[in-house]
PDB file of N, CA and C in Angstrom:
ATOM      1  N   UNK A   1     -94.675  -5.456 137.231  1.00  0.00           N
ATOM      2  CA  UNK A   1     -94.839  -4.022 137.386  1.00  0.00           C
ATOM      3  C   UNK A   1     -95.196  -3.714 138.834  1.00  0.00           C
ATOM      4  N   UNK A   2     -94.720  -2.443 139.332  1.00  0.00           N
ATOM      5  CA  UNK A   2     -94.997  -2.103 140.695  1.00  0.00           C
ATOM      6  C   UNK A   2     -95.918  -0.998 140.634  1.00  0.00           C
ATOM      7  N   UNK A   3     -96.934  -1.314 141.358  1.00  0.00           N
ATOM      8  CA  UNK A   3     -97.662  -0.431 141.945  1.00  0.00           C
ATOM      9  C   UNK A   3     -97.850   0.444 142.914  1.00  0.00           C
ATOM     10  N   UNK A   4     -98.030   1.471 143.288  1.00  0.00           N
ATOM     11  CA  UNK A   4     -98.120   2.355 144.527  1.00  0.00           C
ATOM     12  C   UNK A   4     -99.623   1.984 145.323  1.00  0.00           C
ATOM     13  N   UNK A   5     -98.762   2.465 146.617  1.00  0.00           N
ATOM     14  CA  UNK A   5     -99.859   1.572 147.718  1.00  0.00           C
ATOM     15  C   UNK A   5    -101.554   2.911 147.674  1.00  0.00           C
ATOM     16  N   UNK A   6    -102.458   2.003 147.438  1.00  0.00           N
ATOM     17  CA  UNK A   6    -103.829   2.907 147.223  1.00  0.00           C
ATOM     18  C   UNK A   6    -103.732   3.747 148.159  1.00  0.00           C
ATOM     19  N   UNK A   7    -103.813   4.930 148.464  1.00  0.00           N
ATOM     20  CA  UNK A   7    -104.404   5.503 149.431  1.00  0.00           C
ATOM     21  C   UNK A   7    -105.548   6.852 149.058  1.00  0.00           C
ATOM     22  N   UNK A   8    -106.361   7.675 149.676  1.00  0.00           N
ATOM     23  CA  UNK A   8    -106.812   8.600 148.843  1.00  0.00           C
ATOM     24  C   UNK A   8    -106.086   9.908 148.607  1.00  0.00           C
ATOM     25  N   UNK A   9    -106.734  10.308 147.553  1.00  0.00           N
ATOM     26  CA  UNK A   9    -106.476  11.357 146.957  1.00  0.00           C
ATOM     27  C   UNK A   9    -104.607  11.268 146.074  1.00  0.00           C
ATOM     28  N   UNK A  10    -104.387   9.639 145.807  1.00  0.00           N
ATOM     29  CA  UNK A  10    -103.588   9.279 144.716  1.00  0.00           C
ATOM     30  C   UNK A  10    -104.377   9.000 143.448  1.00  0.00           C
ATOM     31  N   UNK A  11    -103.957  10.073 142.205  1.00  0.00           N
ATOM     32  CA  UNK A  11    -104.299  10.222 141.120  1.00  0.00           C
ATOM     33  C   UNK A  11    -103.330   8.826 140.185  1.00  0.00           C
ATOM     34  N   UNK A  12    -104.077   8.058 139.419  1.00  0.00           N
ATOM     35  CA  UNK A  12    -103.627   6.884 138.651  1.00  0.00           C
ATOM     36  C   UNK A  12    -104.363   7.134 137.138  1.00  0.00           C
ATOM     37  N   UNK A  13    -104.203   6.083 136.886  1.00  0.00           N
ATOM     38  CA  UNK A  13    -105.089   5.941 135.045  1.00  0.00           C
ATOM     39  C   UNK A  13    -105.659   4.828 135.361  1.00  0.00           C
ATOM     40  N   UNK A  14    -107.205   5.174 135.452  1.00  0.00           N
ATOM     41  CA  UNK A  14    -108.031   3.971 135.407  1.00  0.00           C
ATOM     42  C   UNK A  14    -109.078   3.995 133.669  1.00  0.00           C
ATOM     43  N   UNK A  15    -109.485   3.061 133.385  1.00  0.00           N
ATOM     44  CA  UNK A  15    -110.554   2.862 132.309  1.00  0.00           C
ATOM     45  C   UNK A  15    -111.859   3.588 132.840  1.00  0.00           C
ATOM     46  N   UNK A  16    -112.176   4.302 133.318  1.00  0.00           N
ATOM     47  CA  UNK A  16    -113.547   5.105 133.852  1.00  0.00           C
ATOM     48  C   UNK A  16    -114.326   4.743 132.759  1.00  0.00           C
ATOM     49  N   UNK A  17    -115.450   3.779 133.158  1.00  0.00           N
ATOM     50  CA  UNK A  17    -116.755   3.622 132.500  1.00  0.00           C
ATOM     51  C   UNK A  17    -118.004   5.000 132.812  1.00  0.00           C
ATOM     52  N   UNK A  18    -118.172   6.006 132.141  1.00  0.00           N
ATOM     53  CA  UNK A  18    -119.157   6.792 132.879  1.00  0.00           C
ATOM     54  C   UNK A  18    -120.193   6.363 132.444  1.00  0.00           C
ATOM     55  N   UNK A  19    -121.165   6.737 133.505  1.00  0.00           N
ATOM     56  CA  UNK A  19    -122.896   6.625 133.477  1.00  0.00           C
ATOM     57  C   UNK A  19    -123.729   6.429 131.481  1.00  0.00           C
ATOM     58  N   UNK A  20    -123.001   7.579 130.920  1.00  0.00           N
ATOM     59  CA  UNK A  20    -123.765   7.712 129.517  1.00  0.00           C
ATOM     60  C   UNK A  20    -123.121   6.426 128.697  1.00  0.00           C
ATOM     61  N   UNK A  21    -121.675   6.421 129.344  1.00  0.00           N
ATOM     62  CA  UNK A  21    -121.085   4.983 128.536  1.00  0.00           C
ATOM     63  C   UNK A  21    -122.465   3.477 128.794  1.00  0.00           C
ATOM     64  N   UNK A  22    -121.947   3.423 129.615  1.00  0.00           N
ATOM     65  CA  UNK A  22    -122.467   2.300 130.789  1.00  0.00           C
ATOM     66  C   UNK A  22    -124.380   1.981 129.768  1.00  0.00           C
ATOM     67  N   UNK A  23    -125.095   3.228 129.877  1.00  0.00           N
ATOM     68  CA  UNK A  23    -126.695   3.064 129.118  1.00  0.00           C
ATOM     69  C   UNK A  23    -126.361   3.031 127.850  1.00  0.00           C
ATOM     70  N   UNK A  24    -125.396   2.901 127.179  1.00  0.00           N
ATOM     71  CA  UNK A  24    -125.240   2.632 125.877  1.00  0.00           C
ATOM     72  C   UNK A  24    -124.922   1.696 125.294  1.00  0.00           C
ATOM     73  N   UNK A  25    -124.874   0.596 126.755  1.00  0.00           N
ATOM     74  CA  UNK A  25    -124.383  -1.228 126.860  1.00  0.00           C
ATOM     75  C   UNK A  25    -122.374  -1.177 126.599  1.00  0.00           C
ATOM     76  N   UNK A  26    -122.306  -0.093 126.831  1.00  0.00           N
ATOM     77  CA  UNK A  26    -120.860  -0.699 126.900  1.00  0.00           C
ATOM     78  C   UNK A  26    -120.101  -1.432 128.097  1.00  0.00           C
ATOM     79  N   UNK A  27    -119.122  -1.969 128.230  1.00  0.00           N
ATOM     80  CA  UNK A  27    -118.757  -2.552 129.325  1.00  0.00           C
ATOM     81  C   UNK A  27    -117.450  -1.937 129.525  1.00  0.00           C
ATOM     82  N   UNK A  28    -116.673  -1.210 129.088  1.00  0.00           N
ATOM     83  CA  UNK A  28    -115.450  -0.316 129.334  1.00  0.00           C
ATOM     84  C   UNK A  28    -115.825   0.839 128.643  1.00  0.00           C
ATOM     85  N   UNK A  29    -114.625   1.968 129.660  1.00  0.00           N
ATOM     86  CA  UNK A  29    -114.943   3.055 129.289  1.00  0.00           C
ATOM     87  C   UNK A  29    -113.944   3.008 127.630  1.00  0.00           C
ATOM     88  N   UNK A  30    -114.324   4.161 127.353  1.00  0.00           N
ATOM     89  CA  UNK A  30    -113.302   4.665 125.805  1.00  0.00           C
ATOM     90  C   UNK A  30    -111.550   4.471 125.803  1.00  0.00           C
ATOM     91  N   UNK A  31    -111.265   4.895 127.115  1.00  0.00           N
ATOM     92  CA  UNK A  31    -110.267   4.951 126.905  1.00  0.00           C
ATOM     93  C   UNK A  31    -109.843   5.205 129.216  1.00  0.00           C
ATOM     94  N   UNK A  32    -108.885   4.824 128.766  1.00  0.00           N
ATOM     95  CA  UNK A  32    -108.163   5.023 130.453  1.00  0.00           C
ATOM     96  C   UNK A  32    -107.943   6.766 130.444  1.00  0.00           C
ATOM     97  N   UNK A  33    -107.791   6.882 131.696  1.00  0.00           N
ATOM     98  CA  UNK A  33    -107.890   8.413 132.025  1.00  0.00           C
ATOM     99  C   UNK A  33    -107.704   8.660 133.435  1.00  0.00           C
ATOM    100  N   UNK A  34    -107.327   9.972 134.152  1.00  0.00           N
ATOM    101  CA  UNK A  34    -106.504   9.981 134.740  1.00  0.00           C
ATOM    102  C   UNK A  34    -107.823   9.994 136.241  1.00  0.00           C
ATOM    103  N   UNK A  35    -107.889   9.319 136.938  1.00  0.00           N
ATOM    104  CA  UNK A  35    -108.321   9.512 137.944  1.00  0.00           C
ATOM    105  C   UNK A  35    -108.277   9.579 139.852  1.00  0.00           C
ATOM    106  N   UNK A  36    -109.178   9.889 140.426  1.00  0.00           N
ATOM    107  CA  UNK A  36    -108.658  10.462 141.819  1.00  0.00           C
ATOM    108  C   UNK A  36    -108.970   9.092 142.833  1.00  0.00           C
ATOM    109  N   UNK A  37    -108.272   8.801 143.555  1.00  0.00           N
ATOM    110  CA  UNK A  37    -108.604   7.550 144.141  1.00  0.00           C
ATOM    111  C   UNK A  37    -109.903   8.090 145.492  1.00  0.00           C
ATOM    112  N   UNK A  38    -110.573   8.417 145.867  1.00  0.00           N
ATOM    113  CA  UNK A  38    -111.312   8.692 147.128  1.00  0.00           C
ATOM    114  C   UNK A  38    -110.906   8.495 148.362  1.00  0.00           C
ATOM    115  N   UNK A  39    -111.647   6.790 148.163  1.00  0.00           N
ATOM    116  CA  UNK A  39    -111.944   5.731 149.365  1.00  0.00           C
ATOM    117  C   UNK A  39    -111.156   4.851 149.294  1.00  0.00           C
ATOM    118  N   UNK A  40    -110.254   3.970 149.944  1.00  0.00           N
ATOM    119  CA  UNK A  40    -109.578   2.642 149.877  1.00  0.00           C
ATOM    120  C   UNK A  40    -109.528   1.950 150.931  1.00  0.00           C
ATOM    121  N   UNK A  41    -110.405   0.972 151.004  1.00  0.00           N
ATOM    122  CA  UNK A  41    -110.555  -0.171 152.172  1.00  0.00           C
ATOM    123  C   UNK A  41    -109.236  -1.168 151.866  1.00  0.00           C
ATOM    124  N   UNK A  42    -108.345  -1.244 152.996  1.00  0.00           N
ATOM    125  CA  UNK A  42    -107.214  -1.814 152.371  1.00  0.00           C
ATOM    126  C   UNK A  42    -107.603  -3.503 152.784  1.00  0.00           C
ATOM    127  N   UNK A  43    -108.318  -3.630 153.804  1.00  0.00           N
ATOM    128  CA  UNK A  43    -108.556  -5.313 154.019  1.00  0.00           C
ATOM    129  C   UNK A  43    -109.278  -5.603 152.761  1.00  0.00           C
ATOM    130  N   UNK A  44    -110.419  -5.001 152.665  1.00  0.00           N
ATOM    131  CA  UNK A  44    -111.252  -5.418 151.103  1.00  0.00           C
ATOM    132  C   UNK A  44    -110.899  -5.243 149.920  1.00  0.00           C
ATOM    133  N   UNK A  45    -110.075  -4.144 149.844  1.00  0.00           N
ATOM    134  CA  UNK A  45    -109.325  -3.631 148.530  1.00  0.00           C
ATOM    135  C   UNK A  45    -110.312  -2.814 147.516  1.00  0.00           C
ATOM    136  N   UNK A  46    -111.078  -2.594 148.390  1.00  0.00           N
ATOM    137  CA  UNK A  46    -112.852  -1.855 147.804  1.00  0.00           C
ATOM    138  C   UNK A  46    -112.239  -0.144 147.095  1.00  0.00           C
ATOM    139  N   UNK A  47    -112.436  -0.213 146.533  1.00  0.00           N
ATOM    140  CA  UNK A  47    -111.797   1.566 145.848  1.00  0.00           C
ATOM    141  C   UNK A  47    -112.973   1.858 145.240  1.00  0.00           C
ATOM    142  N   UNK A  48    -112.785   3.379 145.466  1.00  0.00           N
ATOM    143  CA  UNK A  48    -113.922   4.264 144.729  1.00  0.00           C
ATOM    144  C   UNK A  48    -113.178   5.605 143.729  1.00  0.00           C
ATOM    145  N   UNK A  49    -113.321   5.436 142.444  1.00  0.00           N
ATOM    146  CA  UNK A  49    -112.620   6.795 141.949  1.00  0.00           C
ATOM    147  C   UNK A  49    -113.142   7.559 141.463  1.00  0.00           C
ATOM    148  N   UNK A  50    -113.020   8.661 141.110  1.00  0.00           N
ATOM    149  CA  UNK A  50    -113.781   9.858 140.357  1.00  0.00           C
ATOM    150  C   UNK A  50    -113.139  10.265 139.208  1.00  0.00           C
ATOM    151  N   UNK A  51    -113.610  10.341 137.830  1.00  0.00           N
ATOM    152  CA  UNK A  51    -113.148  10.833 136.879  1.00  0.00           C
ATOM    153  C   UNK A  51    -112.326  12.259 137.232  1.00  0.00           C
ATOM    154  N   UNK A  52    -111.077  12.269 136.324  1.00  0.00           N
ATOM    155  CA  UNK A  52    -110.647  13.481 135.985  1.00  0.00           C
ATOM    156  C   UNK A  52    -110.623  13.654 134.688  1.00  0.00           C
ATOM    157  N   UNK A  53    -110.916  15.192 134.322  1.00  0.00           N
ATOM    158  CA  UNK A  53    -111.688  15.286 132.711  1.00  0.00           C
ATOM    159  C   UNK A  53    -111.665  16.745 132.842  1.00  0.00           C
ATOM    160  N   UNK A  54    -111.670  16.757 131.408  1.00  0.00           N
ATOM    161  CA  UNK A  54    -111.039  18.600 130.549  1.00  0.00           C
ATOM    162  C   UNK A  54    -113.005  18.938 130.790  1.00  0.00           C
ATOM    163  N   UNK A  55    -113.544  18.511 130.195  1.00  0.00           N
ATOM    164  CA  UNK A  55    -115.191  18.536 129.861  1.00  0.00           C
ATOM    165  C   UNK A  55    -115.657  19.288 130.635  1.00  0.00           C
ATOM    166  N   UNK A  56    -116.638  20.268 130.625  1.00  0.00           N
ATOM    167  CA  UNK A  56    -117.191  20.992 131.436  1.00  0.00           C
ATOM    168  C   UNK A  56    -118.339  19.990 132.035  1.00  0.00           C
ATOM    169  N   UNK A  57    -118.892  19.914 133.219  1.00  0.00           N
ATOM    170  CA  UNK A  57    -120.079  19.378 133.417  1.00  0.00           C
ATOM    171  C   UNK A  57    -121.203  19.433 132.556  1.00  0.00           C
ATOM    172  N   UNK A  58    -121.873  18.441 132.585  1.00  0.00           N
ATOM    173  CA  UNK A  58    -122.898  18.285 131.849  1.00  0.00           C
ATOM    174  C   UNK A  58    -124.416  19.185 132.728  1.00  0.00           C
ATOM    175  N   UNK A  59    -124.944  20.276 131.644  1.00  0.00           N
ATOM    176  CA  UNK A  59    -126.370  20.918 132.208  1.00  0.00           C
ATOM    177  C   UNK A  59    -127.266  19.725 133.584  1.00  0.00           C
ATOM    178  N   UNK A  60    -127.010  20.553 134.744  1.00  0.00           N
ATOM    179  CA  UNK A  60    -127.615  20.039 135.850  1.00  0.00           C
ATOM    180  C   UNK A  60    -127.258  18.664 136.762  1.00  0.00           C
ATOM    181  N   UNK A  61    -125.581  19.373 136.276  1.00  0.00           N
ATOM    182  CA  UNK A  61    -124.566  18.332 136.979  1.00  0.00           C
ATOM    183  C   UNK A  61    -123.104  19.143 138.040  1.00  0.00           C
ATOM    184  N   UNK A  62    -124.024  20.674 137.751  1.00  0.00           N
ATOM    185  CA  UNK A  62    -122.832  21.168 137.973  1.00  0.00           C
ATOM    186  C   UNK A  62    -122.613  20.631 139.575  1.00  0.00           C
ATOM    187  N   UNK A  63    -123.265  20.705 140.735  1.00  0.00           N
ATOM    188  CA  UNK A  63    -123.059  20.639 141.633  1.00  0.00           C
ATOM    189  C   UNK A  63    -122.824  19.280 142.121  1.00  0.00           C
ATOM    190  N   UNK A  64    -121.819  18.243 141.290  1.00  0.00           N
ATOM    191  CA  UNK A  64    -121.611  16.813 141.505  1.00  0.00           C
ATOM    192  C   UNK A  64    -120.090  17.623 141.067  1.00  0.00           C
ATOM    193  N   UNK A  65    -119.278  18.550 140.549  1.00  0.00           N
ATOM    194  CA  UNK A  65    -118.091  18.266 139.735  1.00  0.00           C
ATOM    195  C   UNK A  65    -117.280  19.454 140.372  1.00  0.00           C
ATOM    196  N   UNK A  66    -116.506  19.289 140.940  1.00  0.00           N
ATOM    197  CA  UNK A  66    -114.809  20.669 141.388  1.00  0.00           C
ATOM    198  C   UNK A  66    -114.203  20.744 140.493  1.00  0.00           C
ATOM    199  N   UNK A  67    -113.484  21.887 140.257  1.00  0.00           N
ATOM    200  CA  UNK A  67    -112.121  22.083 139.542  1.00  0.00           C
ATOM    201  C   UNK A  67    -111.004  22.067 140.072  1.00  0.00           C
ATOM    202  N   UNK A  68    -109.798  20.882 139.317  1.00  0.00           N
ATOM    203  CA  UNK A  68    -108.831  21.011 140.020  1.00  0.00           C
ATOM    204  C   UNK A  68    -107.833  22.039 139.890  1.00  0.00           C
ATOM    205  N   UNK A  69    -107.711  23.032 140.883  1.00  0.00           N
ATOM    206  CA  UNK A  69    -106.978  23.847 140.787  1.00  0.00           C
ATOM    207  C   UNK A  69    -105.516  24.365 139.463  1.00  0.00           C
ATOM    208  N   UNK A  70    -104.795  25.271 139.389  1.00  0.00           N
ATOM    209  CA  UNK A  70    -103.876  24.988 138.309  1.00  0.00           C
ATOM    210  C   UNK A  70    -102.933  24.634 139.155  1.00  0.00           C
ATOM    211  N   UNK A  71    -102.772  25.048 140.137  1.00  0.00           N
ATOM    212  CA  UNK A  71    -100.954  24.575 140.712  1.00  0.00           C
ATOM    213  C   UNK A  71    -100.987  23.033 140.904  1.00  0.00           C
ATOM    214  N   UNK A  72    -102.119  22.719 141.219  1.00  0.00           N
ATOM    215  CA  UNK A  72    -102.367  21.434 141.719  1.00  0.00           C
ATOM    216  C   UNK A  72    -102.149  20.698 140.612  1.00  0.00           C
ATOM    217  N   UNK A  73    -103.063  20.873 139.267  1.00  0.00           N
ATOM    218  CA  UNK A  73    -103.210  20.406 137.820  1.00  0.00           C
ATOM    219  C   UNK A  73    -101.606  20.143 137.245  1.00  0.00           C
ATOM    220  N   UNK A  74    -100.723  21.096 137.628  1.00  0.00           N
ATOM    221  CA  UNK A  74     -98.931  21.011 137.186  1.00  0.00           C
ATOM    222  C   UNK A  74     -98.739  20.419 138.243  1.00  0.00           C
ATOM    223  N   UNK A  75     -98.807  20.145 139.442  1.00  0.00           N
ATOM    224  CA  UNK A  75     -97.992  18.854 140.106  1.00  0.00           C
ATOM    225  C   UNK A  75     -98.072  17.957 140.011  1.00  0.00           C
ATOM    226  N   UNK A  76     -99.394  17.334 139.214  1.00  0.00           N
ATOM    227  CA  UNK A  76    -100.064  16.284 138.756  1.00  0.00           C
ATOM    228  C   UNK A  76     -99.587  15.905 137.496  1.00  0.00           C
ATOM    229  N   UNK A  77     -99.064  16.429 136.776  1.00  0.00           N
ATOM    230  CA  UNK A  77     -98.637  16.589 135.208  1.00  0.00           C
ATOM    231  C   UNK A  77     -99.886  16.132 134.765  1.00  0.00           C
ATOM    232  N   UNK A  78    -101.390  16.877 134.850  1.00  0.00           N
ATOM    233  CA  UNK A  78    -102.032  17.213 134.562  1.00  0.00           C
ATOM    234  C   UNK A  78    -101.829  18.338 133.558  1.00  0.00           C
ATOM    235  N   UNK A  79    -102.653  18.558 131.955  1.00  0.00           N
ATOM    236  CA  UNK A  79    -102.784  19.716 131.382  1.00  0.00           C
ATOM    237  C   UNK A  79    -104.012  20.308 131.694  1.00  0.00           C
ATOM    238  N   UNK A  80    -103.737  21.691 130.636  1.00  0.00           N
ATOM    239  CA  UNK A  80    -104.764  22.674 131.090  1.00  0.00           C
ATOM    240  C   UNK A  80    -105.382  22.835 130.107  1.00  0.00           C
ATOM    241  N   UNK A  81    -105.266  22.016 128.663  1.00  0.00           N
ATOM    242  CA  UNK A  81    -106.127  22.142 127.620  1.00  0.00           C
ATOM    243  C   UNK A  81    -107.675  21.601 127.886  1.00  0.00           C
ATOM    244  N   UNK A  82    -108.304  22.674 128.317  1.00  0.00           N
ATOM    245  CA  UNK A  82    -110.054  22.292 128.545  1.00  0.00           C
ATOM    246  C   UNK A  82    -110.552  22.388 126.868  1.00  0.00           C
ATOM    247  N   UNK A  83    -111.618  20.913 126.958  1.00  0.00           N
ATOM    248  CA  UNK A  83    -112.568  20.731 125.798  1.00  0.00           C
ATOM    249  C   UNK A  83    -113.358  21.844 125.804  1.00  0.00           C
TER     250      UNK A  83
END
């Protein structure tokens, strides 16, 4: 299988383990999901991603989370069905 070369702000499907997963002893997230690449150190291969998710932020998280735009959300073949 071929992969596209990391760079940021390329959206992929990673397994995102989040924080509430993670204290609940799990070691993978639920399920793969679509996320934003950041950072990519290409000598180290070090990546950092950020969940993408329908979910509204969680009470006293708002100012950790953006919305991705809608035009942006359809170039992405991203939907717009919010939880």
């Amino acid at each position: 299988m071929s992969y596209p070369t990391p760079v940021a702000g390329l959206v992929i499907r990673y397994n995102y383990l989040w924080d509430k997963e993670k204290s609940e002893g799990f070691a993978l997230g639920s399920k793969d999901r679509p996320c934003a690449i950041v950072v990519y150190h290409s000598r180290t291969n070090d990546t950092i991603v950020v969940p993408i998710t329908h979910s509204p932020p969680e009470l006293g998280e708002e100012d950790l989370s953006i919305e991705v735009p809608a035009e942006l959300r359809g170039q992405l073949g991203l939907d717009d069905d919010a939880n």
